[in-house]
PDB file of N, CA and C in Angstrom:
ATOM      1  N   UNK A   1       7.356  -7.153  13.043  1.00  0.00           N
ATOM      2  CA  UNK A   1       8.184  -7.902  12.142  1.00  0.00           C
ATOM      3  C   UNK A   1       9.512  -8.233  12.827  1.00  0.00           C
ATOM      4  N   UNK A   2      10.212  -7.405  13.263  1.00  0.00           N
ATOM      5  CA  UNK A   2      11.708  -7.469  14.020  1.00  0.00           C
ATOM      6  C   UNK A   2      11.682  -6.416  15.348  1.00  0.00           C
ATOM      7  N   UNK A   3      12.450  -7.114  16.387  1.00  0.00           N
ATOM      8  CA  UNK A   3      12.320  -6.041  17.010  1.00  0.00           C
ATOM      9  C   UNK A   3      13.603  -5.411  16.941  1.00  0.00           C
ATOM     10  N   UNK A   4      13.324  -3.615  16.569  1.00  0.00           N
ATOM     11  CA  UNK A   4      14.142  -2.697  16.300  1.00  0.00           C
ATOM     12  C   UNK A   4      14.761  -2.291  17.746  1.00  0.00           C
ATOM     13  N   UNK A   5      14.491  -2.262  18.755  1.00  0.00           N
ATOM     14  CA  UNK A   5      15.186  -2.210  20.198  1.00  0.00           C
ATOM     15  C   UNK A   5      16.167  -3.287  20.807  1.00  0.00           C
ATOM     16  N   UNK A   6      16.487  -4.149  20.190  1.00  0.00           N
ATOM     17  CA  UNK A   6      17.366  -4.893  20.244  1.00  0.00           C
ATOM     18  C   UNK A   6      18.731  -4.919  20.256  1.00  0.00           C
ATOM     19  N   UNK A   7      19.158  -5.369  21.653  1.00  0.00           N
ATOM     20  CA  UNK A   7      20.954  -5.001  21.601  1.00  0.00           C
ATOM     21  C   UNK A   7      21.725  -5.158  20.728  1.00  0.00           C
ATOM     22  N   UNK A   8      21.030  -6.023  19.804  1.00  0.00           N
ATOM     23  CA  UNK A   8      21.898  -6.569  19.038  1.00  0.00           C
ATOM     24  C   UNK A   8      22.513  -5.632  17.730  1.00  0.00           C
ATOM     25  N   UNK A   9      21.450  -4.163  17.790  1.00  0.00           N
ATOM     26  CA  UNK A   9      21.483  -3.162  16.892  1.00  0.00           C
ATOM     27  C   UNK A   9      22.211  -2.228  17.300  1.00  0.00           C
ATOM     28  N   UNK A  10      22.885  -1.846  18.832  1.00  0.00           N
ATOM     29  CA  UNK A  10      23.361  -1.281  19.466  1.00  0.00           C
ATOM     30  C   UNK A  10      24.239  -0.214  18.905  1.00  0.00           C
ATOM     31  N   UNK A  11      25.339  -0.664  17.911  1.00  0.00           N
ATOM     32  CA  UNK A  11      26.243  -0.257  17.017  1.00  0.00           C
ATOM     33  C   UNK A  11      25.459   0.829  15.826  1.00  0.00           C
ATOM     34  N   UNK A  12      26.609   1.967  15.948  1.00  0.00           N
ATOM     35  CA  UNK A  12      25.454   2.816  14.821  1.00  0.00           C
ATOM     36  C   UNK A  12      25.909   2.319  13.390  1.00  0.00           C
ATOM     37  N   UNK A  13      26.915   1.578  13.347  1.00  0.00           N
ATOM     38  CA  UNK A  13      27.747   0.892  12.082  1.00  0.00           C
ATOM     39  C   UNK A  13      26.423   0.092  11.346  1.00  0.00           C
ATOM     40  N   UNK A  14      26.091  -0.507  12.556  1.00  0.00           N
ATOM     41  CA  UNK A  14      25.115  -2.119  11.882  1.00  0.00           C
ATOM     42  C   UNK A  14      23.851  -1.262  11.708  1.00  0.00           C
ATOM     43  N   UNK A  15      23.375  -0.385  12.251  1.00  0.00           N
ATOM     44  CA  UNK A  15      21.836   0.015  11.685  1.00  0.00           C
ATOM     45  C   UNK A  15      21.959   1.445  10.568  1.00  0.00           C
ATOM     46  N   UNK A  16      23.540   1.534  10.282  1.00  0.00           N
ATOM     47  CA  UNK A  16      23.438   2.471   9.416  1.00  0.00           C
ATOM     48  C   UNK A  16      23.641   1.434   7.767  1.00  0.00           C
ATOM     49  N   UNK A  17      24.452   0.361   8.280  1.00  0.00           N
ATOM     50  CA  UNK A  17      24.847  -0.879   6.818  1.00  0.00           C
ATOM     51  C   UNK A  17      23.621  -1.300   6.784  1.00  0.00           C
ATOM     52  N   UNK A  18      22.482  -1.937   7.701  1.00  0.00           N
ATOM     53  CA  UNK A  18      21.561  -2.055   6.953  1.00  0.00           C
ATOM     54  C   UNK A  18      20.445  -1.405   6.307  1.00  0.00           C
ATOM     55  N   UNK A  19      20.335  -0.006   7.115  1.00  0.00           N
ATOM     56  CA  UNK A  19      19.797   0.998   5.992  1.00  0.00           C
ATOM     57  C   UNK A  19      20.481   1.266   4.571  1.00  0.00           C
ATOM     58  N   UNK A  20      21.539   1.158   4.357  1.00  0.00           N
ATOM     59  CA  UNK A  20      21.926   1.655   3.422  1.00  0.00           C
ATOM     60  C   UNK A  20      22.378   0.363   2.241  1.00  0.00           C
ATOM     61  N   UNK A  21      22.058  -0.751   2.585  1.00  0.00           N
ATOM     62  CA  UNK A  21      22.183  -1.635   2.006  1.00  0.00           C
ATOM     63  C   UNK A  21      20.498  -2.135   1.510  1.00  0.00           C
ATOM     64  N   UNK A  22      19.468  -1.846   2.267  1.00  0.00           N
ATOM     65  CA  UNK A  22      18.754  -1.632   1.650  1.00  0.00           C
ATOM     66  C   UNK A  22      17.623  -0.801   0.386  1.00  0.00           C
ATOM     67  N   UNK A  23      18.284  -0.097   1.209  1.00  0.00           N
ATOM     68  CA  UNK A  23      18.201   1.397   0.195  1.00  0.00           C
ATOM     69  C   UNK A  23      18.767   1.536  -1.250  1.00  0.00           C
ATOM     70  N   UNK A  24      20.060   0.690  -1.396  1.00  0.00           N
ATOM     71  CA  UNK A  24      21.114   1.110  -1.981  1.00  0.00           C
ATOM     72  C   UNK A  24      20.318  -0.297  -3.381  1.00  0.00           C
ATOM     73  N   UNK A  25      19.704  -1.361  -2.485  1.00  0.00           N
ATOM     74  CA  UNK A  25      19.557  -2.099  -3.659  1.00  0.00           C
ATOM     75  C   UNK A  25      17.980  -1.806  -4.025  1.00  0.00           C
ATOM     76  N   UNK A  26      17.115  -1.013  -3.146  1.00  0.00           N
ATOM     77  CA  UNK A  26      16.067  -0.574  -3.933  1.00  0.00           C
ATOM     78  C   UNK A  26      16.635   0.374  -5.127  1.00  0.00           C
ATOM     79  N   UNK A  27      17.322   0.867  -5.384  1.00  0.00           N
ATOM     80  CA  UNK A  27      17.961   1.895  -6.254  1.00  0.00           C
ATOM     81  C   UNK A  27      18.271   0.934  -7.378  1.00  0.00           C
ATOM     82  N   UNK A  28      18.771  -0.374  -7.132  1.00  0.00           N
ATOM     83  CA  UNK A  28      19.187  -0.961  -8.206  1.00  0.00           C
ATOM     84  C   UNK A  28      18.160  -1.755  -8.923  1.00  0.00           C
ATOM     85  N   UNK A  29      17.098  -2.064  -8.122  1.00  0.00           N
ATOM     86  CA  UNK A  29      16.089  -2.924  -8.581  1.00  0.00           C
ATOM     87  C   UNK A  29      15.224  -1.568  -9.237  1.00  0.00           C
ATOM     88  N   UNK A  30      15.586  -0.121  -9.483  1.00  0.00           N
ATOM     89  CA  UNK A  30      14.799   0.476  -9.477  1.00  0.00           C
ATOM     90  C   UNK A  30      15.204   0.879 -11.079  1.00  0.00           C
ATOM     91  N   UNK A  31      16.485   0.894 -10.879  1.00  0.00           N
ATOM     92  CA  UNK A  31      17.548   1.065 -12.340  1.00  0.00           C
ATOM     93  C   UNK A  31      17.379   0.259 -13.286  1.00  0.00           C
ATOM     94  N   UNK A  32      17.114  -1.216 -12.842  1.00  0.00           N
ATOM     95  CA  UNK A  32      17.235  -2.497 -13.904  1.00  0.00           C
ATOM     96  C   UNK A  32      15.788  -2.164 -14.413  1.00  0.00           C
ATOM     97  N   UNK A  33      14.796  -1.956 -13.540  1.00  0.00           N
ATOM     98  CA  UNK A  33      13.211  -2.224 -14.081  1.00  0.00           C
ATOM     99  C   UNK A  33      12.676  -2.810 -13.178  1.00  0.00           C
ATOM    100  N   UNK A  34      12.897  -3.109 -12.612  1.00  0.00           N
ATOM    101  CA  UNK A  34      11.821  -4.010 -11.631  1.00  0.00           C
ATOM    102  C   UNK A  34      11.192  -3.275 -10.476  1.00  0.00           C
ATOM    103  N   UNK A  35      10.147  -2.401 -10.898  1.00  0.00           N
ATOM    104  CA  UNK A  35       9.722  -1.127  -9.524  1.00  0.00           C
ATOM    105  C   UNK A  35       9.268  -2.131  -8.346  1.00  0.00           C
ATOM    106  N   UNK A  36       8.301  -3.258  -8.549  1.00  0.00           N
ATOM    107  CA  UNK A  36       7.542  -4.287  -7.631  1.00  0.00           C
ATOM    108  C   UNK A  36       9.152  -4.092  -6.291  1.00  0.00           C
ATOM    109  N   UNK A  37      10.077  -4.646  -6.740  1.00  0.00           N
ATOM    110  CA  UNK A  37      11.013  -4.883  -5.826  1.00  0.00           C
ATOM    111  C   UNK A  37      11.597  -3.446  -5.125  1.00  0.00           C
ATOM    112  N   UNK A  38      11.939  -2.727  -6.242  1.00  0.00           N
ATOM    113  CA  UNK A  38      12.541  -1.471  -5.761  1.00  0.00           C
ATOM    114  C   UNK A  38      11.235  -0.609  -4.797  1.00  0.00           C
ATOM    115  N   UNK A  39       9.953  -0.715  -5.217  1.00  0.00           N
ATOM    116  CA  UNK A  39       9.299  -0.109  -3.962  1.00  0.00           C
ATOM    117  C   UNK A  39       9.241  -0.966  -3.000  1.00  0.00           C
ATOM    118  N   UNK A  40       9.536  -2.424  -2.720  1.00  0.00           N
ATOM    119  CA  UNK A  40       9.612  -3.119  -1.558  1.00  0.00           C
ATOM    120  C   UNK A  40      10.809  -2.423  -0.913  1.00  0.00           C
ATOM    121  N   UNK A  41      12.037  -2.835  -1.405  1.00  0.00           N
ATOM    122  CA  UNK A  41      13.551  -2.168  -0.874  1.00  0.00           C
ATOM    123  C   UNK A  41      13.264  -1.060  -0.281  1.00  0.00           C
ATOM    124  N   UNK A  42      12.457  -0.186  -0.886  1.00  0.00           N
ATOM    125  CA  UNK A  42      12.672   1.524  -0.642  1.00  0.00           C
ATOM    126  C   UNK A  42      11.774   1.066   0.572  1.00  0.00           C
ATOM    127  N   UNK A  43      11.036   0.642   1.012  1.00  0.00           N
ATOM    128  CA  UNK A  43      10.274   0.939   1.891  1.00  0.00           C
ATOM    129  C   UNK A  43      10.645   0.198   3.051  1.00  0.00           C
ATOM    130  N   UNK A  44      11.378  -0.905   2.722  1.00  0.00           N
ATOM    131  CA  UNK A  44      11.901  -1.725   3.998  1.00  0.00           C
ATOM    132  C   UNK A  44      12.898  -0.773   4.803  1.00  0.00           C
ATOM    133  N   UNK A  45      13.306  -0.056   3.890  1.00  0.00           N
ATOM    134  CA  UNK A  45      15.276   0.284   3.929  1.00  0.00           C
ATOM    135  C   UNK A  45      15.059   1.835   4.634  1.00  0.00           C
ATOM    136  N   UNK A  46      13.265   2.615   4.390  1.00  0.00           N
ATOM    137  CA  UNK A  46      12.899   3.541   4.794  1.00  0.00           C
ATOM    138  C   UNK A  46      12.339   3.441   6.100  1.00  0.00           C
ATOM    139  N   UNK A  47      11.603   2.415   6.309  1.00  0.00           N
ATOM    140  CA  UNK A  47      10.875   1.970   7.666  1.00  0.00           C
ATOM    141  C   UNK A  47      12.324   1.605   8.684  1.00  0.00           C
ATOM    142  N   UNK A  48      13.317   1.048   8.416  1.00  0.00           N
ATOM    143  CA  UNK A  48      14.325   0.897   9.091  1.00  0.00           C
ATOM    144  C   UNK A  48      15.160   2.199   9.458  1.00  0.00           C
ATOM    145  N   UNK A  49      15.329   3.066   8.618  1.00  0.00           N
ATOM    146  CA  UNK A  49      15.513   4.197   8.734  1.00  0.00           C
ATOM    147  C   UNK A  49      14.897   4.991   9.803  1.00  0.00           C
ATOM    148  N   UNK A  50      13.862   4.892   9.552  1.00  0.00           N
ATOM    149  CA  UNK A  50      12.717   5.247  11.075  1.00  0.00           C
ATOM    150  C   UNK A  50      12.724   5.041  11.744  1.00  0.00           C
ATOM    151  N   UNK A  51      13.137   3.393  12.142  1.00  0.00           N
ATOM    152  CA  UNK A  51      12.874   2.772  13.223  1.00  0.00           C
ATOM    153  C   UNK A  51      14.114   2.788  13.888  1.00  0.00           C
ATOM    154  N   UNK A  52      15.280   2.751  13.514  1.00  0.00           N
ATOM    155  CA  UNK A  52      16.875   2.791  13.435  1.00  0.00           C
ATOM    156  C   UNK A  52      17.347   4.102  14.115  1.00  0.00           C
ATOM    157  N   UNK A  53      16.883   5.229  13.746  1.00  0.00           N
ATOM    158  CA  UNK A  53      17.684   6.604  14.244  1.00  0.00           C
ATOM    159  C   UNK A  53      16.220   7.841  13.747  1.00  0.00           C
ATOM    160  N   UNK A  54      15.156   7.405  14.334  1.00  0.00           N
ATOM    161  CA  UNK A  54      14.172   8.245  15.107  1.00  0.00           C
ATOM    162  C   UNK A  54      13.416   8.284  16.146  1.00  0.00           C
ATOM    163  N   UNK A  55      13.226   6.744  16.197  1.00  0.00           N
ATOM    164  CA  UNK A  55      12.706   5.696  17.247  1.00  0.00           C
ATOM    165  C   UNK A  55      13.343   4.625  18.446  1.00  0.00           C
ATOM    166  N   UNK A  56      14.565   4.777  17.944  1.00  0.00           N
ATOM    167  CA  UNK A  56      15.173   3.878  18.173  1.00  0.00           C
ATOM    168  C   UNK A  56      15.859   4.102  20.102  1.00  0.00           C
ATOM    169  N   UNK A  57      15.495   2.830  20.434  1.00  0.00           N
ATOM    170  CA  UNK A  57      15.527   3.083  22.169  1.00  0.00           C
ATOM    171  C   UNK A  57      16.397   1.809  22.431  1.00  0.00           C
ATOM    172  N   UNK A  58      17.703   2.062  22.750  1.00  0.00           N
ATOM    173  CA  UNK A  58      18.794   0.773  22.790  1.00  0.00           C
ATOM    174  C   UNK A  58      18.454   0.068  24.360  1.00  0.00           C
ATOM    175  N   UNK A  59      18.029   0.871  25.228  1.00  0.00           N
ATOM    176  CA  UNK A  59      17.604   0.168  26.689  1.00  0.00           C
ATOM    177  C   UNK A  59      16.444  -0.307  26.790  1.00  0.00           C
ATOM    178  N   UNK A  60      15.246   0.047  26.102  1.00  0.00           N
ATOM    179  CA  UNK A  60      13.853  -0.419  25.727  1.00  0.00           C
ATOM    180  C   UNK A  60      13.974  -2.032  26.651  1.00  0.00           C
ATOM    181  N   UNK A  61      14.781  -2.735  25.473  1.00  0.00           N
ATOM    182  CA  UNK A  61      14.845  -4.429  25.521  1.00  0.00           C
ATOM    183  C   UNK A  61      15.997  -4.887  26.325  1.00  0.00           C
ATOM    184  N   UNK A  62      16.530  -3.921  27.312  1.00  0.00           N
ATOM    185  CA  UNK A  62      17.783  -4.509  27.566  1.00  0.00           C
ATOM    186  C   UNK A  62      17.504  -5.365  29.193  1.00  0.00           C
ATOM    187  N   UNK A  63      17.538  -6.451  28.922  1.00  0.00           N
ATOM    188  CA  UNK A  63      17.101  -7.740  30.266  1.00  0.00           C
ATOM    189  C   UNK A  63      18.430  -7.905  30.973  1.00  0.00           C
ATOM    190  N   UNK A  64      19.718  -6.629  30.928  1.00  0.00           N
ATOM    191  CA  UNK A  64      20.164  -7.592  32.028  1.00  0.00           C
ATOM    192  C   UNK A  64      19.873  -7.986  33.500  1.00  0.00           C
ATOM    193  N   UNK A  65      20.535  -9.084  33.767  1.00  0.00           N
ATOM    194  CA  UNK A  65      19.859  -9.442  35.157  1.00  0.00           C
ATOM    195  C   UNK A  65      21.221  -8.923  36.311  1.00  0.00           C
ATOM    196  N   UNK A  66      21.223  -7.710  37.152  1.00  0.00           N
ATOM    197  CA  UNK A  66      22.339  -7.956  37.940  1.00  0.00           C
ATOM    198  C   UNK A  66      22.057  -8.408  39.355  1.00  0.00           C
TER     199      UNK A  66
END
């Protein structure tokens, strides 16, 4: 789907805001009623979680050329 090794994730700021921004609105879609969405959220926001700070290899993808 995305690749999670990407410099562009480098920052622990940006892969911790988007875990927790996903997470945060499965909780809300979970509050209003709408589970369909809130188990999507939870699971996007969980798989990122995984992939973010268990898996996560910042040199994996890194092409520089010197």
């Amino acid at each position: 789907m995305f690749n999670f090794d990407d410099p562009f994730y480098r920052p622990f700021w940006l892969r911790l805001l988007i875990c927790v921004i996903c997470l945060c609105w499965g909780i809300v879609e979970l509050v209003t009623g709408s589970p369909g969405f809130a188990i999507l959220f939870l699971a996007v926001g969980g798989y990122a979680a995984y992939r973010f700070f268990v898996t996560f290899d910042p040199d994996a993808s890194d092409t520089s050329e010197d």
